[in-house]
Every structure is written in C-alpha cells, then in structure tokens.
C-alpha atoms as a PDB file:
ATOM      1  CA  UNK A   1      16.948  48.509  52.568  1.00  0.00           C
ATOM      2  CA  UNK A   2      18.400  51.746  53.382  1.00  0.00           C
ATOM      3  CA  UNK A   3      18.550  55.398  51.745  1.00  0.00           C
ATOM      4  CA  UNK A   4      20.288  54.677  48.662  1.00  0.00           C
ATOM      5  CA  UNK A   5      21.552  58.491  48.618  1.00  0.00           C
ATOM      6  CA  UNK A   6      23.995  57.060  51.387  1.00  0.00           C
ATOM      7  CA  UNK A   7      25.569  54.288  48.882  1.00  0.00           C
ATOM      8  CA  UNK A   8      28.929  55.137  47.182  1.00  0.00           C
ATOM      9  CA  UNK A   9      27.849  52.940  44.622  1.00  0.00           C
ATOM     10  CA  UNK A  10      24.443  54.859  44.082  1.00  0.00           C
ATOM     11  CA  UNK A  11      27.038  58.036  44.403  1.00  0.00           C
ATOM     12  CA  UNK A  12      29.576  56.712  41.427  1.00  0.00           C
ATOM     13  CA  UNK A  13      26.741  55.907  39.036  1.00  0.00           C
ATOM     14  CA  UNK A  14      25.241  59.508  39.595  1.00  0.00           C
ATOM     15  CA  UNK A  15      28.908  60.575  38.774  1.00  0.00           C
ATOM     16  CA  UNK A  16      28.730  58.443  35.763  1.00  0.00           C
ATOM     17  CA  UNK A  17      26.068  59.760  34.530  1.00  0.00           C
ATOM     18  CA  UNK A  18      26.292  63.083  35.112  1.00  0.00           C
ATOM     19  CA  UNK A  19      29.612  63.036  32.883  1.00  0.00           C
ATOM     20  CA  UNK A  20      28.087  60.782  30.053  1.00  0.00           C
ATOM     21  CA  UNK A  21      25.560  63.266  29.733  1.00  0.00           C
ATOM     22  CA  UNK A  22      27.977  66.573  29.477  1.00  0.00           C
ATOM     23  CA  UNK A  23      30.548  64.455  27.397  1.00  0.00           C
ATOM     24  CA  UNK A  24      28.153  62.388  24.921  1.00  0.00           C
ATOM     25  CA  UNK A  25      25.922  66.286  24.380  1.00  0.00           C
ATOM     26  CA  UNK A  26      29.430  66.903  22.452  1.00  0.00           C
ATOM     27  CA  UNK A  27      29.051  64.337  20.277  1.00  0.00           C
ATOM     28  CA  UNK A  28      29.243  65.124  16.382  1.00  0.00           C
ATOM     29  CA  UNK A  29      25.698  65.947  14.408  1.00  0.00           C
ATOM     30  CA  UNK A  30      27.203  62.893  12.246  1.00  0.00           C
ATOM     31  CA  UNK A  31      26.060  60.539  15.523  1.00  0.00           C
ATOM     32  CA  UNK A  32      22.185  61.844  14.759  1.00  0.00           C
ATOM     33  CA  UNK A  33      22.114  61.088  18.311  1.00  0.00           C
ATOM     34  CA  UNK A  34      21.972  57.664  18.094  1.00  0.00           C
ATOM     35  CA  UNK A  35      24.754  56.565  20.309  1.00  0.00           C
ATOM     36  CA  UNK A  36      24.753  59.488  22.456  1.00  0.00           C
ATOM     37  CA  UNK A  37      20.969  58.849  23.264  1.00  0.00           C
ATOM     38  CA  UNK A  38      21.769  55.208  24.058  1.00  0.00           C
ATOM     39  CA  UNK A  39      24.455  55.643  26.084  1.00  0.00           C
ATOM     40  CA  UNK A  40      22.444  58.463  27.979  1.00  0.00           C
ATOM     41  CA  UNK A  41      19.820  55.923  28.655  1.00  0.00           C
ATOM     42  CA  UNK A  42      21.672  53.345  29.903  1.00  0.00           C
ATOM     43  CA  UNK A  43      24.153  55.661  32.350  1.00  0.00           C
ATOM     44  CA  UNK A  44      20.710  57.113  33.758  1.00  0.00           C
ATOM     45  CA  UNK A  45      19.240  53.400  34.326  1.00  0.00           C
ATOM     46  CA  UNK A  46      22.075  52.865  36.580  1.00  0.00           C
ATOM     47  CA  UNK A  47      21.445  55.074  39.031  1.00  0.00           C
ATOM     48  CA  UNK A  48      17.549  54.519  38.918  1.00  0.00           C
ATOM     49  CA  UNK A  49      17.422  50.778  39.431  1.00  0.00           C
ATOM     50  CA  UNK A  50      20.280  50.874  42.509  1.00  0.00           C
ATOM     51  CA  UNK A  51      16.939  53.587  43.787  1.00  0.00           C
ATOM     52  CA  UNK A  52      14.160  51.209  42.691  1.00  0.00           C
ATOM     53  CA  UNK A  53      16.043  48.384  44.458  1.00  0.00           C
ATOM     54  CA  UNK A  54      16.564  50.024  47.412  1.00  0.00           C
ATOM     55  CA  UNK A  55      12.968  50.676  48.030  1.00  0.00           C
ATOM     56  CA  UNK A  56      11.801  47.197  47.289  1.00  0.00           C
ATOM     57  CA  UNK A  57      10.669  45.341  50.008  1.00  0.00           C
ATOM     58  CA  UNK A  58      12.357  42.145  49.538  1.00  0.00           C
ATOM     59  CA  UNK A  59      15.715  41.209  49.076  1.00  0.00           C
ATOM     60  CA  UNK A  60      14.920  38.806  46.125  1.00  0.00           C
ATOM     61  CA  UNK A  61      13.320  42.598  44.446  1.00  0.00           C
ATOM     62  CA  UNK A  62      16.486  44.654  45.710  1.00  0.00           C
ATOM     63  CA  UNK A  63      18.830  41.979  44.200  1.00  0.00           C
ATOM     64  CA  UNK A  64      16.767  41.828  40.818  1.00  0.00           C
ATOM     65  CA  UNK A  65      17.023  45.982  40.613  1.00  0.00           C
ATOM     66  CA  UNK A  66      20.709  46.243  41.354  1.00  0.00           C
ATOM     67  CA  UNK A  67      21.605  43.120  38.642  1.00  0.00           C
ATOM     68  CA  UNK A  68      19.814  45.401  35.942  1.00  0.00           C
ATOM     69  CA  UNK A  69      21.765  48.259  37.229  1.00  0.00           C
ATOM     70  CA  UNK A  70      25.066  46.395  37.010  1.00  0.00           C
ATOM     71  CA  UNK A  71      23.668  45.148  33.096  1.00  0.00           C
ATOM     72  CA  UNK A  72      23.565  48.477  31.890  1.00  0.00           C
ATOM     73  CA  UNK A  73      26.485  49.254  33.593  1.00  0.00           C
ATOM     74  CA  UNK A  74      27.968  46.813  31.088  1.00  0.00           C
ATOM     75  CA  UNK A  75      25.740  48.219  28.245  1.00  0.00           C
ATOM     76  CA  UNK A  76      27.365  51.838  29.007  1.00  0.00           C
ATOM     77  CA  UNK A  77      30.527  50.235  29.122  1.00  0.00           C
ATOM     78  CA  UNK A  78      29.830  48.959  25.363  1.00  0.00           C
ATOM     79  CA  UNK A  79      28.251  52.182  24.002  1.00  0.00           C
ATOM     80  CA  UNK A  80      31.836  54.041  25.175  1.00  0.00           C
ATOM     81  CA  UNK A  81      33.741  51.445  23.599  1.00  0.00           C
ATOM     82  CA  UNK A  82      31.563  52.367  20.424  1.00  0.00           C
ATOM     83  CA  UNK A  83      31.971  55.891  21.023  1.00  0.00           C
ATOM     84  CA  UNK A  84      35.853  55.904  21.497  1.00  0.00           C
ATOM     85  CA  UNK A  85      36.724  53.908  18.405  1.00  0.00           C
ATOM     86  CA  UNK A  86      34.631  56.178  16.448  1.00  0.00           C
ATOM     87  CA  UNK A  87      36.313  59.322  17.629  1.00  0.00           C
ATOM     88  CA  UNK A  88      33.902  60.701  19.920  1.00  0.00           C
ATOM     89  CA  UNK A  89      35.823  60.677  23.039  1.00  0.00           C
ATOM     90  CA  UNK A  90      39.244  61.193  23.329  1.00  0.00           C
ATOM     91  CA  UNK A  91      41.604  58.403  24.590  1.00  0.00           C
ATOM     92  CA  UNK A  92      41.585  59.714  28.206  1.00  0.00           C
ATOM     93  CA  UNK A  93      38.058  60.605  28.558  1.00  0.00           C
ATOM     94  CA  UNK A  94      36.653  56.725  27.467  1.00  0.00           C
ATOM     95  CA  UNK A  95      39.725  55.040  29.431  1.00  0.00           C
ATOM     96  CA  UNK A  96      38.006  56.958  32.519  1.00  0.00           C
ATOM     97  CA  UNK A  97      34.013  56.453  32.163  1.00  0.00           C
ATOM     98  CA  UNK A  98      34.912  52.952  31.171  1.00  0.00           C
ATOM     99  CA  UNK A  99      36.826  52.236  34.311  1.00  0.00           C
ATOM    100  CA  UNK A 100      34.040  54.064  36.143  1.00  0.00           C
ATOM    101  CA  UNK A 101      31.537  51.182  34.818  1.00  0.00           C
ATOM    102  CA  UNK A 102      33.664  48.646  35.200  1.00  0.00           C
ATOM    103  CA  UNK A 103      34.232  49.825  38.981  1.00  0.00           C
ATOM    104  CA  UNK A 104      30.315  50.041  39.370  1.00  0.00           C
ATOM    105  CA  UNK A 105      29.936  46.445  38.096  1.00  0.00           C
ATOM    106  CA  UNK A 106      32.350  45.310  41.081  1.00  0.00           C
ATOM    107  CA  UNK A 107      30.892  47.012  43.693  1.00  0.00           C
ATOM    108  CA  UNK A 108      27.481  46.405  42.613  1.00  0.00           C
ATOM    109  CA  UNK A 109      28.397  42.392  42.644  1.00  0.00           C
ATOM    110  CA  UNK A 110      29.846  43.414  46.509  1.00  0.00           C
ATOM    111  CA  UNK A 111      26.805  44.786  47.146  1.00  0.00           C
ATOM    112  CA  UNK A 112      24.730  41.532  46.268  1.00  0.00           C
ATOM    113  CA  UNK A 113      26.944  39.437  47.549  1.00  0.00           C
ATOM    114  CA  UNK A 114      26.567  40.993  51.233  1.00  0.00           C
ATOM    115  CA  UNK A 115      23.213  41.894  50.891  1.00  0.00           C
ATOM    116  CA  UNK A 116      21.581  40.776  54.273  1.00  0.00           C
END
C-alpha cells in the first residue's frame, strides 16, 4: 500500500487517541485504572494496525489489519460508553470521542471496500 501517515483515517485515529489518552489520565483513583488502561489500549491499537496493514504486502494482510483496527474502534467505542455512564467523562466529551470511533469505523469499511 501506501504511507499510511498520508491517510485521514490513519490521521483521525491518531486524533483519537491522542485525546483518550489526555482525557482517560483524568480519570478518578476509584477507576484503579482499569477502564482507563483498556480504553488506552484499544485507542492506540487503532492507529497501529491501519500502520501494520499498510505495510503488508498483500491485500488479503492489509484488509485483515485494518478490520482489527475498525474492532477496536468498536471496543473504544464500548469502553467510553462505560466511562460516560460512570461519570468519567462529561456528556460532551464521550458524545465527541464516540462519534470519532464511530466515524473511524465508516471510513475504515470505505477503505476496504475500495481497497485495490
């Protein structure tokens, strides 16, 4: 494939998890880091497999990489919902990282779908 430096998807996720990081670092001591470490985990994988996919060699690899991206895409999205209803984020902050997943997950399918 190509640099994936030069994908907006690539781009968003970095975004994501960039913020998931600085937001979930607030989280209470109550959280013994549990959620906050899963969440950080699974907004870092994103990035890391749309990377790994990109430097596979086949496409069959590259589309294998970029469906576990768009999985824990879906797991973030989960650990926020978690993470709002117990307080953690306000109202405003999960709507947004949530609909920054959810956007990943589309473009991610995109991506697949016009893979060459």
């Amino acid at each position: 494939m190509h640099d994936f430096r030069r994908l907006e998807v690539w781009q968003r996720a970095l975004t994501l998890a960039v913020t998931v990081e600085r937001e979930s670092r607030r989280f209470p001591r109550a959280d013994r880091g549990v959620i906050a470490a899963q969440l950080r985990r699974a907004a870092l994988s994103i990035p890391a497999n749309i990377a790994e996919g990109c430097g596979r060699n086949t496409r069959n690899e590259t589309i294998r990489f970029l469906r576990i991206a768009s999985g824990s895409a879906t797991e973030v999205e989960s650990h926020l919902e978690v993470a709002s209803g117990l307080g953690y984020l306000n109202a405003r902050q999960g709507e947004s990282m949530v609909g920054d997943a959810k956007a990943i997950q589309r473009m991610l399918f995109r991506l697949i779908q016009n893979l060459p």
